[in-house]
Protein backbone atom coordinates (compact mmCIF):
# COMPACT_ATOMS: atom_id res chain seq x y z
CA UNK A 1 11.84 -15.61 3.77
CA UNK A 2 12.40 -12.51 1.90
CA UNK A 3 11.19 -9.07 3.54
CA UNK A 4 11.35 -7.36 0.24
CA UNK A 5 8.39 -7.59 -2.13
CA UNK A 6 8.77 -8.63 -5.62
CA UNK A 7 8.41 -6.32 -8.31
CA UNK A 8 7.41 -7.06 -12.02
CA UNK A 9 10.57 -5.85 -13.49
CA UNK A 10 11.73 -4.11 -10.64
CA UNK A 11 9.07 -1.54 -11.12
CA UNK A 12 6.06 -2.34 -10.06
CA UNK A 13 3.88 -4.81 -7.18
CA UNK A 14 0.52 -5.15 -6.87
CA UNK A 15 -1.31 -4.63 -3.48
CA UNK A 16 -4.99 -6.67 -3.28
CA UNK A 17 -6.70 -8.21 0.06
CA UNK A 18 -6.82 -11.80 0.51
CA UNK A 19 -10.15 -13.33 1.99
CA UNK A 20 -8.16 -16.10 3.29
CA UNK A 21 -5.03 -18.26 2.80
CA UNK A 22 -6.56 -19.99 0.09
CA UNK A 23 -7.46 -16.98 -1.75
CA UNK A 24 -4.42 -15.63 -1.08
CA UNK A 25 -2.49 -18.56 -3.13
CA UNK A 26 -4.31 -18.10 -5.80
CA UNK A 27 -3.88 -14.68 -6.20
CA UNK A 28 -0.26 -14.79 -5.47
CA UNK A 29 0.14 -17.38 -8.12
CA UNK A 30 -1.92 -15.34 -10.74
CA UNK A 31 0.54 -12.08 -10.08
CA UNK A 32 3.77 -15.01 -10.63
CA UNK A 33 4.72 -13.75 -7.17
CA UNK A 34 4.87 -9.85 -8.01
CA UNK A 35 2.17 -9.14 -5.85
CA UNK A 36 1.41 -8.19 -1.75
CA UNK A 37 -1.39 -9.86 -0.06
CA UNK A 38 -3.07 -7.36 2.38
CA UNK A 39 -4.86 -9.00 5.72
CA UNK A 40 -6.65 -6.45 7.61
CA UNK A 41 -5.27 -6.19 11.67
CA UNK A 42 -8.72 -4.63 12.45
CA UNK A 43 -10.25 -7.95 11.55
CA UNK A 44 -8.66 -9.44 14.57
CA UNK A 45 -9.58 -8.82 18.64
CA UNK A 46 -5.55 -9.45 19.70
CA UNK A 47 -2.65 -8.37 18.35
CA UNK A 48 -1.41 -12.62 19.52
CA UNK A 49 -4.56 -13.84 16.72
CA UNK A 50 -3.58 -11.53 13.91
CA UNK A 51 -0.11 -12.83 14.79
CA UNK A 52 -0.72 -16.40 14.80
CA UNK A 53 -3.11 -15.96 11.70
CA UNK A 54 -0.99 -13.84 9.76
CA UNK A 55 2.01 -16.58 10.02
CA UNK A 56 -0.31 -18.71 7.84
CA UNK A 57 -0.06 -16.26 5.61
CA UNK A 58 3.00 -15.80 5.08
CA UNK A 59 4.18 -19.47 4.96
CA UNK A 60 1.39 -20.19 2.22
CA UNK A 61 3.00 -16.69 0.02
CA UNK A 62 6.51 -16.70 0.86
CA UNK A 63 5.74 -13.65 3.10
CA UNK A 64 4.06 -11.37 0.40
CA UNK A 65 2.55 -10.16 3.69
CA UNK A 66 0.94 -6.66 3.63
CA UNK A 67 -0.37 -5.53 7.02
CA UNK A 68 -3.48 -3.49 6.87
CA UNK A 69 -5.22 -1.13 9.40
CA UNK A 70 -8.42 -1.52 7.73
CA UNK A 71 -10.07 1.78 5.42
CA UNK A 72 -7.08 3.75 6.70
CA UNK A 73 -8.13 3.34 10.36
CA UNK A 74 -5.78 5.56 11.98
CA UNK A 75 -6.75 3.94 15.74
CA UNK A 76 -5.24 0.61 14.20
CA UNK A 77 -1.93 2.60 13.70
CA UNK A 78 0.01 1.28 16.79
CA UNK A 79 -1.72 -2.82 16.54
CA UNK A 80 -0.14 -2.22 13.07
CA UNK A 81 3.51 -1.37 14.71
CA UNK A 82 3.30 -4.28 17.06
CA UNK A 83 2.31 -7.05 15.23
CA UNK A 84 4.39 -6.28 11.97
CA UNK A 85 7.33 -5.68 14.88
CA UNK A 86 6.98 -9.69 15.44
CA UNK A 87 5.94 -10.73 12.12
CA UNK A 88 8.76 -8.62 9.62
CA UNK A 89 6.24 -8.80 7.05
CA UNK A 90 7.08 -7.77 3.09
CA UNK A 91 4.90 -4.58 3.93
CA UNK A 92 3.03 -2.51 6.57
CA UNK A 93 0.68 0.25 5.70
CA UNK A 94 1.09 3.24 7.84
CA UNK A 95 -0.74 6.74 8.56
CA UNK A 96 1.47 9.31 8.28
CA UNK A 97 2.25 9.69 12.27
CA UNK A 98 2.99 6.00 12.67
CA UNK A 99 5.78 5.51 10.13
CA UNK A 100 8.88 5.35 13.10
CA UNK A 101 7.13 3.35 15.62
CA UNK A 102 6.95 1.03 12.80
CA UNK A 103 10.30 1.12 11.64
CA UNK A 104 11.86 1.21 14.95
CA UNK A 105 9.75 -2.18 15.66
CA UNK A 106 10.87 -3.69 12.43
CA UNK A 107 14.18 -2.73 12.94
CA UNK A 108 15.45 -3.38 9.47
CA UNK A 109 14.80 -1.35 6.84
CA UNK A 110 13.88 -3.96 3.82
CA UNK A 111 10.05 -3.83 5.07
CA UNK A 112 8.19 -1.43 2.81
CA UNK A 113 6.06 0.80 5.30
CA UNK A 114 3.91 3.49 3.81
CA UNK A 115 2.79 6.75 5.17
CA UNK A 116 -0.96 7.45 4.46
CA UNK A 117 -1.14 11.21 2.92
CA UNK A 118 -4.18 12.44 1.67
CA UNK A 119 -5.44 14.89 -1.64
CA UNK A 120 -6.37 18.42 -0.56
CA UNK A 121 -8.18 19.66 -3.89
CA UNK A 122 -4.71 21.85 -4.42
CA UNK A 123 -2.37 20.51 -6.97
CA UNK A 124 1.61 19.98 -5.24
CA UNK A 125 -0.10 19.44 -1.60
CA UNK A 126 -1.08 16.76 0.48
CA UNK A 127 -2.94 16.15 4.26
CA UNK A 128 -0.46 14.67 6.25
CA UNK A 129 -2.64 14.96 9.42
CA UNK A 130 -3.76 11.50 8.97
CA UNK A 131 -3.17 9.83 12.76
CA UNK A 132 -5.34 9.04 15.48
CA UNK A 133 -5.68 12.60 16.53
CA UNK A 134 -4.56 14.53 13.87
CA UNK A 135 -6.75 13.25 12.48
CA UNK A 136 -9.35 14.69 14.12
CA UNK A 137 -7.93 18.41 14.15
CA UNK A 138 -8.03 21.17 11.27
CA UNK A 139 -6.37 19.58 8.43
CA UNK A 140 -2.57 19.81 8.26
CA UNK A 141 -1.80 20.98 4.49
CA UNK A 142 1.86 20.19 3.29
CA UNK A 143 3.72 20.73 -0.16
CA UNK A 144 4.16 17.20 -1.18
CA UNK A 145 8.01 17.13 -1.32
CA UNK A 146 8.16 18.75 2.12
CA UNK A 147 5.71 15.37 3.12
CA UNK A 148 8.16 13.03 1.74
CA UNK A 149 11.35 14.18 3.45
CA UNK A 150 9.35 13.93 6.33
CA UNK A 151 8.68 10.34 5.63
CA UNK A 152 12.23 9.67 4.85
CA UNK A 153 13.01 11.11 8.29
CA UNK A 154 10.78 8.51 10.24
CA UNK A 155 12.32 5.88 7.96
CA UNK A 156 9.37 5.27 5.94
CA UNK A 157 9.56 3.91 2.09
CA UNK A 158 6.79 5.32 0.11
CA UNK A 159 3.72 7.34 0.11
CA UNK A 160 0.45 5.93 -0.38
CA UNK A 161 -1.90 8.63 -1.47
CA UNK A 162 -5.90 8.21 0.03
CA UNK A 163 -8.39 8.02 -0.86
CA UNK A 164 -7.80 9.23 -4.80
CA UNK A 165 -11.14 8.11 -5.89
CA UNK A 166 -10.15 6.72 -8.86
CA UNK A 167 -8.73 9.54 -11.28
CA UNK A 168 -10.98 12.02 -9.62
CA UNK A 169 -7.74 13.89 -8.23
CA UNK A 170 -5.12 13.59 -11.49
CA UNK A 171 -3.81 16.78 -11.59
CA UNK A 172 -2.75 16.42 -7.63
CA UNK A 173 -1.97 12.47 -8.26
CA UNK A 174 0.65 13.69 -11.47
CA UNK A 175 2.16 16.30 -9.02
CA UNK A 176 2.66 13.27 -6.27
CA UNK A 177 4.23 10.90 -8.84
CA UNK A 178 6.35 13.59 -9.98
CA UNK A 179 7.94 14.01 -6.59
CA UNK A 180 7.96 10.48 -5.50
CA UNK A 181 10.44 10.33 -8.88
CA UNK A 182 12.25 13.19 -7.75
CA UNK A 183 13.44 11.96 -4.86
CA UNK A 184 13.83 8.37 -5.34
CA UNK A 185 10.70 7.62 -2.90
CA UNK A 186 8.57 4.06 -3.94
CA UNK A 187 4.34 5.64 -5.05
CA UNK A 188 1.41 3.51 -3.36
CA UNK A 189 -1.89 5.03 -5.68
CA UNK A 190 -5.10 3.62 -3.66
CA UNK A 191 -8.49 4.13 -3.77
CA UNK A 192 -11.46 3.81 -6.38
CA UNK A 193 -8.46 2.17 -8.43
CA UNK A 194 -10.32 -0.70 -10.93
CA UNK A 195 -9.94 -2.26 -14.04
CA UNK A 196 -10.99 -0.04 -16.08
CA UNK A 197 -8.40 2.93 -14.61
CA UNK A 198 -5.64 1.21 -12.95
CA UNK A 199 -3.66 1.16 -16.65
CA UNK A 200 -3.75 4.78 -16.63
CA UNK A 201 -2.98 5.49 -12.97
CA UNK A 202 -0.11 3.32 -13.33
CA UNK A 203 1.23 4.85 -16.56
CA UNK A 204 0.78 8.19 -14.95
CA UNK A 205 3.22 6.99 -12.67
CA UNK A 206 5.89 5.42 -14.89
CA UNK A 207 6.02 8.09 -17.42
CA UNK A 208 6.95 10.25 -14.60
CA UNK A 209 9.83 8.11 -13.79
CA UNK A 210 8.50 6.97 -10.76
CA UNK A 211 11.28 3.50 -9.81
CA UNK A 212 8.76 1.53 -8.23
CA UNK A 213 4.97 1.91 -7.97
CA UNK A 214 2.43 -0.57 -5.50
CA UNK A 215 -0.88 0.33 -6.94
CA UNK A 216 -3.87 -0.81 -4.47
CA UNK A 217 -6.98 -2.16 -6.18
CA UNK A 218 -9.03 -3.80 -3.63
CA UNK A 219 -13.42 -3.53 -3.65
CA UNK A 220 -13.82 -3.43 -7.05
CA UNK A 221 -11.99 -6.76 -7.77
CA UNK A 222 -13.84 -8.93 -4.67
CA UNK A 223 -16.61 -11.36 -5.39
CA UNK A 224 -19.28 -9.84 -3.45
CA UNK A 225 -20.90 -13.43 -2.71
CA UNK A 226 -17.88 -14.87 -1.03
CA UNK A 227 -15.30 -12.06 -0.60
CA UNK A 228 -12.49 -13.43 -2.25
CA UNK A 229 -10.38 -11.18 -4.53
CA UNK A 230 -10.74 -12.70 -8.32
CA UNK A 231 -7.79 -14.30 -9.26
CA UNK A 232 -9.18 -13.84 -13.01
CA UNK A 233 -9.04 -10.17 -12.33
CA UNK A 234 -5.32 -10.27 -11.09
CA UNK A 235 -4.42 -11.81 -14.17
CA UNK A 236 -5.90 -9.44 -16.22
CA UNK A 237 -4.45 -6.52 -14.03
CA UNK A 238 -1.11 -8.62 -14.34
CA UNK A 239 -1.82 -8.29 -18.15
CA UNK A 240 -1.66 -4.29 -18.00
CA UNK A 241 0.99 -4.17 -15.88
CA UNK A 242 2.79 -5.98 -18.46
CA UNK A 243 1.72 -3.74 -21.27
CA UNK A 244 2.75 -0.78 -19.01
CA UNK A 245 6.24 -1.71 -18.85
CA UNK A 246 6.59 -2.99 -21.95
């Protein structure tokens, strides 16, 4: 099985939580493939159930496999590091401070694994202080360019910017994209993202020239009776990215 994601030509894959294996073929075959399927590692009491769990997964989507801590938890940073170390998912969703333990467990470097930085209400900068204790201390404020070497560094593959709260943050979201193009780096936009925004969040990031852009869209697209992602919503957001790219 692969360990690199599919993108919609070569630009862009869609990131969306899967409910269960089921779910989780549908929404992969709604996408045609171009999509990651996010299972949360906090929903699991040992690292040996997510495993054995998570294998199901990946058998049922060809290892569109996207390893979550769950909200951003940074105290699910290191489960996140071991499991995806025995798994070699397609992707592994990182905070900031937990990028090399990951890629030294993966040892390969096809695995997308983000690094969580965060808006700071000043356009060009980002929170990078987004671990399990840093977390916790006086925010650590970074120019965004200096936060992406940094990620390169600990061999990580993209930023994922959260929470953006939808567009609520552009001006600091355009300055992000704009240096994710710069310097080659892959763009994860998450948080608040829905229908009726992701086509302009994911412009945003193509006219800047980002090469390839995983936009998160996650609450606003689950069934709240049986908390399955809508596979009639991926199509539609399929649809834009389409129309994006076109």
């Amino acid at each position: 099985m692969s360990k690199s994601p599919n993108y919609l030509d070569n630009r862009i894959c869609l990131n969306v939580l899967a409910n269960s294996v089921e779910n989780a073929k549908e929404c992969y075959a709604a996408a045609e493939g171009n999509i990651l399927l996010g299972v949360l590692s906090k929903d699991y009491e040992t690292d040996q159930a997510a495993i054995e769990d998570m294998k199901n997964y990946q058998e049922a989507i060809n290892n569109a496999l996207s390893v979550g801590l769950g909200a951003g938890d940074p105290n699910q940073s290191k489960m996140v590091s071991r499991i995806s170390g025995e798994l070699q998912p397609q992707h592994v969703n990182q905070v900031f401070t937990g990028v090399g333990a990951s890629r030294a467990l993966l040892n390969q470097e096809q695995t997308i694994v983000n690094g969580l930085i965060s808006p700071t209400n000043r356009v060009g900068y980002v929170t990078i202080s987004t671990g399990p204790l840093s977390s916790q201390m006086p925010k650590a404020e970074v120019p965004i360019e200096i936060a992406i070497a940094m990620l390169k560094d600990m061999g990580g593959s993209s930023v994922k910017f959260f929470p953006m709260k939808g567009l609520d943050h552009k001006e600091e979201y355009i300055a992000v994209a704009k240096a994710c193009a710069k310097h080659k780096f892959i763009l994860e936009p998450t948080g608040g993202i829905d229908l009726e925004n992701f086509e302009e969040i994911l412009q945003i990031a193509i006219d800047a020239g980002v090469e390839k852009v995983i936009p998160h869209v996650y609450s606003s697209i689950i069934d709240q009776e049986t908390g399955d992602t809508k596979p009639e919503d991926i199509k539609e957001l399929y649809r834009m990215m389409k129309k994006v790219l076109s």
